[in-house]
Protein backbone atom coordinates (compact mmCIF):
# COMPACT_ATOMS: atom_id res chain seq x y z
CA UNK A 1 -94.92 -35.49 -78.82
CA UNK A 2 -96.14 -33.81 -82.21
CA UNK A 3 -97.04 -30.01 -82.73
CA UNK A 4 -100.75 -30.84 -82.62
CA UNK A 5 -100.60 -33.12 -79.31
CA UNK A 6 -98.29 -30.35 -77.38
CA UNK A 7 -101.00 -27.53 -78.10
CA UNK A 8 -103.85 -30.01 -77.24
CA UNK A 9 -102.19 -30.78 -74.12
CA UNK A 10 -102.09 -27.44 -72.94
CA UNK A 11 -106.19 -26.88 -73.84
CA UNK A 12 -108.57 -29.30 -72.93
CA UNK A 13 -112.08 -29.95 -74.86
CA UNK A 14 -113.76 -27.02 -73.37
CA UNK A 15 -115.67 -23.81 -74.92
CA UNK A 16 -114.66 -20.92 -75.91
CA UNK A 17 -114.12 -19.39 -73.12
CA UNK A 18 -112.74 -22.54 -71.79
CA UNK A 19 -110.13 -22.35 -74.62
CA UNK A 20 -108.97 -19.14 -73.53
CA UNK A 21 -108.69 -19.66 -70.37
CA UNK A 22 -106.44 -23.20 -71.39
CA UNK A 23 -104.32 -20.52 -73.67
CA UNK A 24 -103.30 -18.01 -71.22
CA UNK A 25 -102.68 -20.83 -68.35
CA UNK A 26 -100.43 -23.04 -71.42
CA UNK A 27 -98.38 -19.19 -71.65
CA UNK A 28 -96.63 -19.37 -68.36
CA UNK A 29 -93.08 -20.87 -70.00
CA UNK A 30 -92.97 -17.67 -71.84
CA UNK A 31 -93.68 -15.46 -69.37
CA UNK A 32 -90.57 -15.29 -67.46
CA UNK A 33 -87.78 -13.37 -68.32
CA UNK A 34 -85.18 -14.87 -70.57
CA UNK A 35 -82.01 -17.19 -68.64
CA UNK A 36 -78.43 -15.30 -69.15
CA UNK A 37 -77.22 -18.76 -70.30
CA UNK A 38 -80.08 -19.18 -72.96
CA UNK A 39 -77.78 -18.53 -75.69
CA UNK A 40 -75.05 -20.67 -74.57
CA UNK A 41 -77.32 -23.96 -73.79
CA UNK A 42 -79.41 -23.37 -77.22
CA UNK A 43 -76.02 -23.83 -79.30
CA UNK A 44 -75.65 -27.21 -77.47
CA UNK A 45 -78.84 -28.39 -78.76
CA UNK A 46 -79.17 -31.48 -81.46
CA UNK A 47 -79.46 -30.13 -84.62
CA UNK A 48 -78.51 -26.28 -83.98
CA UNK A 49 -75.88 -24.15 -85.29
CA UNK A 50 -74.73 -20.62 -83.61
CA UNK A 51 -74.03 -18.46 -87.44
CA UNK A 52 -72.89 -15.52 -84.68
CA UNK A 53 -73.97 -12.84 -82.43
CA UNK A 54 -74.14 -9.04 -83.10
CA UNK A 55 -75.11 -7.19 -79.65
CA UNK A 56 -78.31 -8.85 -78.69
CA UNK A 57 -79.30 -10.51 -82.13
CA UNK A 58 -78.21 -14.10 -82.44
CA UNK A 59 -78.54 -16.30 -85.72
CA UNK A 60 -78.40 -19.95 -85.94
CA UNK A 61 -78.96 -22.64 -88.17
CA UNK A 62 -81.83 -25.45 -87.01
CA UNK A 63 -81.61 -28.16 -89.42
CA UNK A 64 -81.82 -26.14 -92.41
CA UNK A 65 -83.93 -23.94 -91.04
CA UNK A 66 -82.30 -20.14 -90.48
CA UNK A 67 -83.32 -18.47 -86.98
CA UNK A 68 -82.44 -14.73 -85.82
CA UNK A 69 -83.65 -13.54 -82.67
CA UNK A 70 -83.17 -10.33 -81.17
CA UNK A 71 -83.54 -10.23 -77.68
CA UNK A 72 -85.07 -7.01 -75.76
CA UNK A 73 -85.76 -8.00 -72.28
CA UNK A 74 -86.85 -4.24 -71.23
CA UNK A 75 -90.01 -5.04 -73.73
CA UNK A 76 -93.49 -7.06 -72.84
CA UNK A 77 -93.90 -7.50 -76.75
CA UNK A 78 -92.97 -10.22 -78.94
CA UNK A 79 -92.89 -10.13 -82.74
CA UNK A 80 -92.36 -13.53 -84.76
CA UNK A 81 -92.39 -13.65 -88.38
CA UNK A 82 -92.04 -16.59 -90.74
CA UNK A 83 -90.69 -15.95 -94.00
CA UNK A 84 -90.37 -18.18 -97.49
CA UNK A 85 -88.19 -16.96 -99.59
CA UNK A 86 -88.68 -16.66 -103.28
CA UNK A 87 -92.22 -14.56 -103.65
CA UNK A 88 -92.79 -13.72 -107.13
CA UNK A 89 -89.62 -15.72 -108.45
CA UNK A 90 -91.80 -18.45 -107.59
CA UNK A 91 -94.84 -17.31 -109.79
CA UNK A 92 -95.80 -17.72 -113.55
CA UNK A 93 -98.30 -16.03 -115.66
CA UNK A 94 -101.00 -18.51 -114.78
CA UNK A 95 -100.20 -18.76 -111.05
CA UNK A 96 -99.78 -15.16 -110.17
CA UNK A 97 -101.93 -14.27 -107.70
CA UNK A 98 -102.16 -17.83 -106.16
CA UNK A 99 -99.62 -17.21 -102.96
CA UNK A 100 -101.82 -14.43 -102.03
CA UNK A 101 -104.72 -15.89 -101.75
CA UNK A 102 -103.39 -18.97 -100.37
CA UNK A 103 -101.73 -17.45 -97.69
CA UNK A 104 -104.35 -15.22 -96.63
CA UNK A 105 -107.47 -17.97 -97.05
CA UNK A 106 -105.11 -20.34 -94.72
CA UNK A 107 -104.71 -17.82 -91.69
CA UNK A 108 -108.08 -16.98 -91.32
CA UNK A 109 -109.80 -19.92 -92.26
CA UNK A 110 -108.83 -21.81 -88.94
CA UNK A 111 -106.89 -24.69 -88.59
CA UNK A 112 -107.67 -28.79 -88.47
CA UNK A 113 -107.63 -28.81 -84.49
CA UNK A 114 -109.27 -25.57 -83.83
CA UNK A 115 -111.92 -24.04 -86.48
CA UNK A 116 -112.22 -21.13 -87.63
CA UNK A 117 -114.73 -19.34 -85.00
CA UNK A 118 -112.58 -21.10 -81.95
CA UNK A 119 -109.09 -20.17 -83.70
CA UNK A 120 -110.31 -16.42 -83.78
CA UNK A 121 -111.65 -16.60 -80.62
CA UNK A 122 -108.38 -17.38 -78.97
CA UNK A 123 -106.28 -15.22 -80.91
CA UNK A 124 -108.40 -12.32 -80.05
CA UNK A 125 -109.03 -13.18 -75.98
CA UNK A 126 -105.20 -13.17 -75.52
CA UNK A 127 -104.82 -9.35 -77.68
CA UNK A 128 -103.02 -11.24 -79.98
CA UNK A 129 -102.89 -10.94 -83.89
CA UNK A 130 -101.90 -13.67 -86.38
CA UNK A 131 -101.68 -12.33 -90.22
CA UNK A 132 -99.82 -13.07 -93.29
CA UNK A 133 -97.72 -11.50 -96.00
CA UNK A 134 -96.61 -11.42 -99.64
CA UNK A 135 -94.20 -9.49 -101.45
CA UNK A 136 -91.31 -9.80 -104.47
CA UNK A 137 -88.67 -11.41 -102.72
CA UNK A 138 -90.66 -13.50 -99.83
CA UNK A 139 -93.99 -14.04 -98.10
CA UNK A 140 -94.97 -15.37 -95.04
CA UNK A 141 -96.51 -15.13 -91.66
CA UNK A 142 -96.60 -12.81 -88.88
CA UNK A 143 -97.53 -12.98 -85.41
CA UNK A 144 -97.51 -9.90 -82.37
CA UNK A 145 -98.50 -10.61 -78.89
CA UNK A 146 -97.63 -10.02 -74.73
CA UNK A 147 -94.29 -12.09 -73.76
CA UNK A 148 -97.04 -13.68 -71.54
CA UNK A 149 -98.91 -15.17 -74.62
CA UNK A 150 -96.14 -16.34 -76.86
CA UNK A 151 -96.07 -20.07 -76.72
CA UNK A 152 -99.90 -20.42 -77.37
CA UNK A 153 -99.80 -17.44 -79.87
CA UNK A 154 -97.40 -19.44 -81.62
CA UNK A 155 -98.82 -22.51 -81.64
CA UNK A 156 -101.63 -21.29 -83.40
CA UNK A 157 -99.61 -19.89 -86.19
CA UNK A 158 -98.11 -23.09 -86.51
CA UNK A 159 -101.18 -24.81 -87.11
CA UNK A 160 -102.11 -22.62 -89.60
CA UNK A 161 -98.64 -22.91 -91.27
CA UNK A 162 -98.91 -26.96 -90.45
CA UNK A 163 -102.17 -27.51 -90.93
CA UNK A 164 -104.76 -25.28 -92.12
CA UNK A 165 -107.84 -25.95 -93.12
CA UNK A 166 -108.26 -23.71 -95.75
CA UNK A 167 -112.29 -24.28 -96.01
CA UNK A 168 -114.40 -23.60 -99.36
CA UNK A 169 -116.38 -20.77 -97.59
CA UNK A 170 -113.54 -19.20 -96.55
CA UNK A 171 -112.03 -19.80 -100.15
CA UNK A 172 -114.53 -17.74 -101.20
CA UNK A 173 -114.83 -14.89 -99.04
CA UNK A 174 -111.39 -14.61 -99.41
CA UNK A 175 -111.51 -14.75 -103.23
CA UNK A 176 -114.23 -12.03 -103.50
CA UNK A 177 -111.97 -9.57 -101.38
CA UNK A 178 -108.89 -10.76 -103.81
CA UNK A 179 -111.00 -9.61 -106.81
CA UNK A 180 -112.18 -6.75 -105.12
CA UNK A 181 -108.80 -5.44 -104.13
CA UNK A 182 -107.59 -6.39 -107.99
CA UNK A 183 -110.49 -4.41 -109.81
CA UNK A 184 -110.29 -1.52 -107.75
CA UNK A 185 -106.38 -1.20 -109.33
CA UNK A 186 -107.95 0.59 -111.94
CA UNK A 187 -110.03 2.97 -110.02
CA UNK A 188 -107.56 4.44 -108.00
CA UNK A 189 -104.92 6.69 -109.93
CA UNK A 190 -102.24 6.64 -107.13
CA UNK A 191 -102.55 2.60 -107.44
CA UNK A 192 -102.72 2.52 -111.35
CA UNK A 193 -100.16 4.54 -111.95
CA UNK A 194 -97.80 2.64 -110.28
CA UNK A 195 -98.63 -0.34 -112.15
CA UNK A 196 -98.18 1.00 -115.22
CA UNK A 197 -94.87 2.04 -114.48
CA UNK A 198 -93.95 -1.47 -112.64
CA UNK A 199 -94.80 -2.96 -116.07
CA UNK A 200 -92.77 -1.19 -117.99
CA UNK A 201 -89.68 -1.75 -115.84
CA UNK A 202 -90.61 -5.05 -114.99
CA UNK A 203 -91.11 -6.06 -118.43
CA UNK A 204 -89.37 -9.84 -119.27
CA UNK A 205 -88.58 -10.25 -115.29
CA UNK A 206 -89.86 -12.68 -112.87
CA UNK A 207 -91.06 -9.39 -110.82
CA UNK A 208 -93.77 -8.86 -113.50
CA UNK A 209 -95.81 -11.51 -112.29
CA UNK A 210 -97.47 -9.37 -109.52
CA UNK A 211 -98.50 -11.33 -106.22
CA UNK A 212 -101.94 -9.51 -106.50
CA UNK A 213 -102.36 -11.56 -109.80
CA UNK A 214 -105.28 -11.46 -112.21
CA UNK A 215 -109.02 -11.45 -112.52
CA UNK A 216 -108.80 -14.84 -114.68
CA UNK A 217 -106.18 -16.59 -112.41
CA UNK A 218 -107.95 -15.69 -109.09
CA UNK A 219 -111.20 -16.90 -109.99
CA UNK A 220 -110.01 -20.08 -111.58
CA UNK A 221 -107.78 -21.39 -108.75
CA UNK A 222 -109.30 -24.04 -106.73
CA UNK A 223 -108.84 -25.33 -103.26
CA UNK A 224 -106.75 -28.53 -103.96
CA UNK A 225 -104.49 -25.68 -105.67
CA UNK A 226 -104.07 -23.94 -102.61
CA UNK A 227 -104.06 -26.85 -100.56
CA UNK A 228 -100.98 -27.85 -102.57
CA UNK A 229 -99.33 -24.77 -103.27
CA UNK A 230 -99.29 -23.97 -99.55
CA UNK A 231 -97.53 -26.69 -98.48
CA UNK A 232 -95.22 -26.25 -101.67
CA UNK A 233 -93.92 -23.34 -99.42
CA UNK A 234 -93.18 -25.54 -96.66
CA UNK A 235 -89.44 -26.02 -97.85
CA UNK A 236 -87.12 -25.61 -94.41
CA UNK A 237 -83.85 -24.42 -96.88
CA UNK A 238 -86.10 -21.69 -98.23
CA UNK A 239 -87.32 -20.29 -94.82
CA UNK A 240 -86.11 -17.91 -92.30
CA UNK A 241 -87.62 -17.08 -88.98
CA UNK A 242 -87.22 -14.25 -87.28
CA UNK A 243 -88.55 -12.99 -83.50
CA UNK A 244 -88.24 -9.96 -81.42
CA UNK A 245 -88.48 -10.26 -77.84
CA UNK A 246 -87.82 -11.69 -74.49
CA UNK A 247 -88.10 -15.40 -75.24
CA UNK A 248 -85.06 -17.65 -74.52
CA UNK A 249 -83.11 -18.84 -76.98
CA UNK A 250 -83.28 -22.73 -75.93
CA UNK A 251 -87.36 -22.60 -75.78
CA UNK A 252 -87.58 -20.96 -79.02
CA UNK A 253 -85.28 -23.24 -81.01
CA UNK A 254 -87.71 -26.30 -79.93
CA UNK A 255 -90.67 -24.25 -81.23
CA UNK A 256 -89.27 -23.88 -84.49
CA UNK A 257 -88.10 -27.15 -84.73
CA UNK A 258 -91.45 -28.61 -86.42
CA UNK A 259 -90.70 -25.96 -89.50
CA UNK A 260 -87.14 -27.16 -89.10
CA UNK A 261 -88.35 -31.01 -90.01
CA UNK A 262 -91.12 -30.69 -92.53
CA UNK A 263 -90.67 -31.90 -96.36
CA UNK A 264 -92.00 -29.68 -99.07
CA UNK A 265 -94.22 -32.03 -101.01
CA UNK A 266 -93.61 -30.41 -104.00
CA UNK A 267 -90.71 -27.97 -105.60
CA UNK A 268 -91.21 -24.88 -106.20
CA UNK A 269 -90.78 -22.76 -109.80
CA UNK A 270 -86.79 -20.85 -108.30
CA UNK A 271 -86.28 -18.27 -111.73
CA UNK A 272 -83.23 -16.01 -111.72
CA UNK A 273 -84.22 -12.83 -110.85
CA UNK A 274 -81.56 -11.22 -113.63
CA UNK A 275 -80.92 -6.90 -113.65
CA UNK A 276 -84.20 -5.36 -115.60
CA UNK A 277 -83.77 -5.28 -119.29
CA UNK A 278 -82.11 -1.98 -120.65
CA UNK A 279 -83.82 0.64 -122.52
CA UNK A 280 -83.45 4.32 -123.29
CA UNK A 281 -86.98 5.16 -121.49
CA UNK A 282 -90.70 4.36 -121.92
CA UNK A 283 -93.56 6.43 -121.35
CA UNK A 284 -96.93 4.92 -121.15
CA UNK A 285 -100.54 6.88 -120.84
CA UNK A 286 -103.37 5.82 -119.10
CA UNK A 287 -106.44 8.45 -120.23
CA UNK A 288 -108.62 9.13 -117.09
CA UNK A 289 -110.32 12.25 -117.30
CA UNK A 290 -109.58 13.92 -113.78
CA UNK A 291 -107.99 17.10 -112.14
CA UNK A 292 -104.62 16.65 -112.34
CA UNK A 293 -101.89 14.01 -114.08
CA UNK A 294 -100.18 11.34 -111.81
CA UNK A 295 -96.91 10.37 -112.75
CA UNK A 296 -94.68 7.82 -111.53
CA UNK A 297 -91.06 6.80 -112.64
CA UNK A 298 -88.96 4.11 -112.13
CA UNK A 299 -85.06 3.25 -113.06
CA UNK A 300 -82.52 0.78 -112.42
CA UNK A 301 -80.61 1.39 -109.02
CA UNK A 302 -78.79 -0.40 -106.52
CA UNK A 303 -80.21 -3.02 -104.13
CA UNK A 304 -79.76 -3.60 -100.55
CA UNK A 305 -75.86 -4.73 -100.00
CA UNK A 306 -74.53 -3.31 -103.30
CA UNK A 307 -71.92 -1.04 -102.32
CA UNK A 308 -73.56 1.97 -103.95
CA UNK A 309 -76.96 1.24 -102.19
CA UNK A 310 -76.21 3.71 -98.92
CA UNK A 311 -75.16 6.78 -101.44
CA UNK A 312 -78.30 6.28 -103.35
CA UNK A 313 -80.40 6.38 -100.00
CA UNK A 314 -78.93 9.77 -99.16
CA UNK A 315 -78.81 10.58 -102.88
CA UNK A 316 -82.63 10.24 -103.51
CA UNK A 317 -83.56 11.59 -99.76
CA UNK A 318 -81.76 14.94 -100.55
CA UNK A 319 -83.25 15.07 -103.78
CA UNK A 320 -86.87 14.43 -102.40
CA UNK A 321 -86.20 17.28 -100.00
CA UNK A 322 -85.01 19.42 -102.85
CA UNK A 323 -88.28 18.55 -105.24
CA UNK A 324 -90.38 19.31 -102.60
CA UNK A 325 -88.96 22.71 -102.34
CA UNK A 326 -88.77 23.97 -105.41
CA UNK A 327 -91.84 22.18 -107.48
CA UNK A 328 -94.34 22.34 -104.57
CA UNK A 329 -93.38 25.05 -102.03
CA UNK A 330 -91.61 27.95 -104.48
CA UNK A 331 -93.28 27.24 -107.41
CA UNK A 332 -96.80 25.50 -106.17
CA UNK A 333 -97.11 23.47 -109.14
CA UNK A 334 -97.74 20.41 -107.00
CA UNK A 335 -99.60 19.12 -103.93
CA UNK A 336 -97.57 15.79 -104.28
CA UNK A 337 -94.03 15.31 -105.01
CA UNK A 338 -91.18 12.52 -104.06
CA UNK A 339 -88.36 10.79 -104.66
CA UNK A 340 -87.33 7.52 -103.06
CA UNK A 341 -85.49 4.31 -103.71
CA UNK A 342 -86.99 0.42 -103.00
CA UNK A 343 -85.57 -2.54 -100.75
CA UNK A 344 -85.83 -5.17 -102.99
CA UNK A 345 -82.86 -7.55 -103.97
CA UNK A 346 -83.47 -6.17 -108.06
CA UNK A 347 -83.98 -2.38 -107.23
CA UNK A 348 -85.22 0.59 -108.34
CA UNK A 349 -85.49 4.25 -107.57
CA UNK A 350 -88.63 5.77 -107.69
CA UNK A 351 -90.14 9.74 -108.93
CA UNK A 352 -93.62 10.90 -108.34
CA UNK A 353 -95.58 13.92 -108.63
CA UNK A 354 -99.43 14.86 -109.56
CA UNK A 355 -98.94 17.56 -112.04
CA UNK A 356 -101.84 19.88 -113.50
CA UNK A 357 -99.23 21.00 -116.29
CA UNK A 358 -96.40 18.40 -116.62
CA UNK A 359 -94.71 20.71 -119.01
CA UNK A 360 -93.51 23.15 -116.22
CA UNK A 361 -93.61 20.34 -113.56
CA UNK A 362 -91.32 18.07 -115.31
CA UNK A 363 -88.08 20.64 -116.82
CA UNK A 364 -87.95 21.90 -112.37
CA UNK A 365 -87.70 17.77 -111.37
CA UNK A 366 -85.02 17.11 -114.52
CA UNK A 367 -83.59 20.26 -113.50
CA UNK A 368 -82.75 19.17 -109.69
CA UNK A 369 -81.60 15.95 -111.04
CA UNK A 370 -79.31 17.00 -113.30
CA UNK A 371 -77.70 19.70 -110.11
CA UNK A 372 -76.99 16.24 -107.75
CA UNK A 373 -75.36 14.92 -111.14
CA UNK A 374 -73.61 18.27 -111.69
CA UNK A 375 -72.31 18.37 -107.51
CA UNK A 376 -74.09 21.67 -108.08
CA UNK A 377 -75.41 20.80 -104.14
CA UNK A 378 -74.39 22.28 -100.80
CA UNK A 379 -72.59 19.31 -98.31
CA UNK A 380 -74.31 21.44 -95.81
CA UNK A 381 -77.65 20.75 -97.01
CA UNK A 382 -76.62 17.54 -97.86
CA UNK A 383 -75.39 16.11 -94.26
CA UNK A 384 -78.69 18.02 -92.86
CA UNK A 385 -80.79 16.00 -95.25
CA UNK A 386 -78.68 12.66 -94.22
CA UNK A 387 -79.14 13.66 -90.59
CA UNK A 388 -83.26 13.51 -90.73
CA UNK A 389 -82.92 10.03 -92.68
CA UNK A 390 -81.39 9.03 -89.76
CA UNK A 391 -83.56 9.93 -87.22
CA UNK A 392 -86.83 9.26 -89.26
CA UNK A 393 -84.92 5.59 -89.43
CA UNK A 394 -84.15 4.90 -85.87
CA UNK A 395 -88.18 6.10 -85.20
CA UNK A 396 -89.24 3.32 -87.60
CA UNK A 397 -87.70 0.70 -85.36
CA UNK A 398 -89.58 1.66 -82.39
CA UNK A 399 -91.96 -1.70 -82.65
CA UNK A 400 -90.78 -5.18 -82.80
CA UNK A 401 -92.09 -5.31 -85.73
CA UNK A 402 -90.19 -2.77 -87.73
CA UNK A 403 -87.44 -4.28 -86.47
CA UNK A 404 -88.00 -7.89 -87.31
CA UNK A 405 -88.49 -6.51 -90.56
CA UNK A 406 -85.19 -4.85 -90.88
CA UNK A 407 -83.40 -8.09 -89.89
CA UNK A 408 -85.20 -10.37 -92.22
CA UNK A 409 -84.31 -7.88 -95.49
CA UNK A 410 -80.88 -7.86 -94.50
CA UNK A 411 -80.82 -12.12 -94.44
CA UNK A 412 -82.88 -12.29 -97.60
CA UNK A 413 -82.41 -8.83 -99.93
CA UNK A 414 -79.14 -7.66 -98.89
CA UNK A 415 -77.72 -11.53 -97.99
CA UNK A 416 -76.45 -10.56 -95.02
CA UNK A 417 -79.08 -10.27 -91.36
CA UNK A 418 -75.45 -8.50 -89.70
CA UNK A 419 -75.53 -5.61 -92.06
CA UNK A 420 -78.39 -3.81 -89.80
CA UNK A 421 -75.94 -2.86 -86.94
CA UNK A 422 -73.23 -1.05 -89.61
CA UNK A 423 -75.98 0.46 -91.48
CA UNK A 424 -75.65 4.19 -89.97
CA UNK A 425 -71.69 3.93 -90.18
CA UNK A 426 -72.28 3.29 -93.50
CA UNK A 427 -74.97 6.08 -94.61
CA UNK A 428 -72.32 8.47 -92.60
CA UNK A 429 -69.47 7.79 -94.96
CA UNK A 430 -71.32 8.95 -98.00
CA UNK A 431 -69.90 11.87 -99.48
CA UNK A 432 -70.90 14.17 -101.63
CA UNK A 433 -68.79 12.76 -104.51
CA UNK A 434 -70.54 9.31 -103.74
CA UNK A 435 -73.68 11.39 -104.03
CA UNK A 436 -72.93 12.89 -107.42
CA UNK A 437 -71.81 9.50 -108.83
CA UNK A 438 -74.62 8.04 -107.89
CA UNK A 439 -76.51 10.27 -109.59
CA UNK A 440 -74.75 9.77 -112.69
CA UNK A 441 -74.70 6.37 -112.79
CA UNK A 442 -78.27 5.45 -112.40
CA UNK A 443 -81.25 8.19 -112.63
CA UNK A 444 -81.73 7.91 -115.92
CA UNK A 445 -83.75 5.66 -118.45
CA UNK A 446 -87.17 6.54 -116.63
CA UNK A 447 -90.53 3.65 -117.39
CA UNK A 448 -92.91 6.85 -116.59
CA UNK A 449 -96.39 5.40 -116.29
CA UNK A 450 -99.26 8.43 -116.55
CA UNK A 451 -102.92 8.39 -115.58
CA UNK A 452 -104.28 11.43 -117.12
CA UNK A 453 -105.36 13.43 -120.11
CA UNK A 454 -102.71 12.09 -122.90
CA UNK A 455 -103.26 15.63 -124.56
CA UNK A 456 -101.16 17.41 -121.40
CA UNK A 457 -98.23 15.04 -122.46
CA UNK A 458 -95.48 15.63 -124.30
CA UNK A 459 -93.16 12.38 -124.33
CA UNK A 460 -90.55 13.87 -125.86
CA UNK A 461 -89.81 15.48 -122.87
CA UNK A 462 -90.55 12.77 -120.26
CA UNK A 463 -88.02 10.42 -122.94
CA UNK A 464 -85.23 13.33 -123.35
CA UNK A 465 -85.51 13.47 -119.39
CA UNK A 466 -83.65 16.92 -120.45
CA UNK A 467 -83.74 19.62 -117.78
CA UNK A 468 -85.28 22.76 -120.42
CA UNK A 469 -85.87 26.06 -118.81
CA UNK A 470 -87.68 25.69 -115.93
CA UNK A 471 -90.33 27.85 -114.83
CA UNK A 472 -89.58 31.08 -112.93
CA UNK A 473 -91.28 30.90 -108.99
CA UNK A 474 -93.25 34.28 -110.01
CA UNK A 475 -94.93 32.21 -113.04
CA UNK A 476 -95.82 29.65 -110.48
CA UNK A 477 -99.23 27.74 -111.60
CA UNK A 478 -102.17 27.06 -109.22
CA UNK A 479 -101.91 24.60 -106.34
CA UNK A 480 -102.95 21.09 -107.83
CA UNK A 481 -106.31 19.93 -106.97
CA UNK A 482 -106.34 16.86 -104.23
């Protein structure tokens, strides 16, 4: 029986309300909880290969297909994500944008066996949501729901994966909110300045053809473009699923298995995402007359599952925690300043701070830097910095979400989905030499991108990245504006 007969099966031709009711009754396979010998009889199925087992996360292999699945039996939520691998490696000049707005016009546009109205309708009666996703390295689909409402959760996500309709109204509702997100870039410093900066650094890479996209490409595309592209995605090799909760193992694999089997009808556009070309620094200045100056760097740095990655985590935390003490709370010459490193399988760290002045702002951020590269740091401050990471990480997982997130990075950025359950070992054997190497080795050669008044900025000093005299905390400079 095909995907589209087993969901029709379990709801009738009725109404709405009829349809809901069909849904919820069709759930009952899901609702119990999962068999101790789940495990054991999925890795005896046709087709299925058991990669291995890490406490209660299992991986296999379904056709090409790659499946992890944590388990969490204590928890009445399940989250289910289906990623394709490749997101803007997959993109050109002229198609950037196109993924996007694919994705996002074929989840809510409703599917071939249920339209759009009906498709919402049973998404929302169950307290379900079905969305989608795009980023650098992948994009995909998402679902949440009750344990209870799995199997005809899923099912609609597959249909909208399998089959969506993807309808010309929808096309265009979906288009206008596109354009609308894209022209607001500009309007909003906090968004604008990161572009700037992402272009710089991004400069000759495939990660400079943004998934937002552009004005022209957005409002050219066409539905037959969509249509195709979508499917395009559809490539079994190139996908990963990955669910959180208390489903067994055996009746997930056959859920899957219509991904498992489909035939992308086209191949996708696979560049090499090679390291970011090398340069000294850039500085770039948007003019925007407003209250303050928003600056935002980014450099080189290790990704997810380069050995260095875990020393520049604790690295860049300690260094936010510094910046925030010295530029905003001794000195007040800041409402907003951070440091912070990416998750992305070409990496970069990341500075920011709104700055009335940038001339005294700057020399106290260049300053701290150049202490971490100098060990000039306390291993005391350093472990209690490390220590807050920690538990600021573990409350991130508290969803099945989060953590379906954290397992698919560490399958497609880092390359490996077991490095999640060594991740704290490993963020506990940094030391503070690993921390000042770090340092050393890659915060430097800053793409600074600037909204503000060009007059305030002296590039010299953003280029030199030199750590001059900073400013003494009883000089401090008014509070920047909001």
């Amino acid at each position: 029986m095909n995907k589209m007969n087993r969901f029709n099966a379990m709801m009738p031709a009725v109404g709405i309300l009829g349809i809901s009711a069909a849904l919820l009754a069709g759930s009952a396979c899901s609702s119990a909880p999962a068999k101790p010998d789940s495990e054991a009889s999925a890795g005896q199925l046709e087709g299925v290969e058991k990669l291995g087992q890490v406490d209660n996360t299992t991986a296999y292999k379904v056709g090409e297909l790659t499946l992890i699945h944590k388990a969490t039996p204590a928890n009445a939520v399940v989250a289910a994500r289906v990623y394709f691998s490749g997101g803007a490696a997959h993109l050109t000049e002229t198609t950037a944008g196109i993924e996007r707005l694919a994705l996002n016009t074929a989840v809510s546009g409703g599917s071939e066996s249920h339209p759009k109205d009906e498709f919402n309708a049973a998404v929302d009666s169950m307290g379900s949501s079905i969305s989608t996703f795009s980023d650098r390295d992948y994009s995909g689909y998402a679902m949440q729901s009750t344990v209870e409402h799995f199997a005809p959760t899923w099912e609609l996500m597959l249909e909208s994966i399998l089959e969506p309709q993807l309808p010309e109204a929808e096309l265009n509702l979906q288009r206008q909110r596109h354009l609308a997100d894209i022209k607001s870039l500009k309007e909003n410093p906090d968004r604008l300045v990161g572009y700037i900066a992402s272009e710089l650094l991004f400069s000759d890479h495939p990660y400079a053809t943004f998934q937002l996209g552009t004005v022209e490409n957005v409002e050219r595309f066409t539905r037959d473009e969509l249509v195709n592209y979508q499917k395009s995605l559809l490539d079994p090799a190139e996908m990963t699923v990955v669910v959180v909760g208390n489903v067994p193992t055996a009746e997930l694999i056959e859920k899957i298995r219509p991904l498992s089997e489909v035939k992308p009808s086209v191949e996708l556009l696979e560049q090499e995402l090679h390291p970011f070309k090398q340069s000294t620094g850039e500085v770039e200045v948007s003019e925007k007359t407003i209250p303050t100056n928003y600056i935002f760097g980014l450099y080189p740095a290790p990704a997810p599952g380069d050995a260095d990655y875990e020393a520049m985590l604790v690295a860049t935390k300690y260094l936010s925690d510094r910046l925030f003490e010295e530029v905003r709370t001794k000195r007040n010459l800041t409402y907003a300043v951070s440091a912070g490193l990416s998750s992305r399988r070409v990496n970069y760290g990341v500075l920011y701070v709104t700055a009335v002045d940038p001339s005294m702002t700057m020399p106290v951020i260049f300053g701290e830097i150049q202490k971490l590269k100098d060990g000039e740091f306390s291993p005391k401050d350093l472990d209690e910095s490390r220590n807050v990471f920690i538990t600021r990480h573990y409350m991130s997982l508290e969803t099945n979400g989060s953590q379906a997130t954290l397992l698919a990075e560490s399958h497609i950025v880092a390359g490996d989905w077991t490095r999640f359950a060594t991740s704290i070992d490993r963020l506990n054997a940094v030391t503070p030499e690993d921390v000042q190497r770090v340092a050393e080795k890659y915060m430097k050669d800053y793409r600074f991108g600037i909204v503000g008044s060009e007059e305030a900025i002296d590039k010299a000093l953003f280029l030199n990245a030199s750590a001059p005299q900073a400013p003494e905390v009883e000089g401090a400079a008014p509070e920047d504006g909001p």
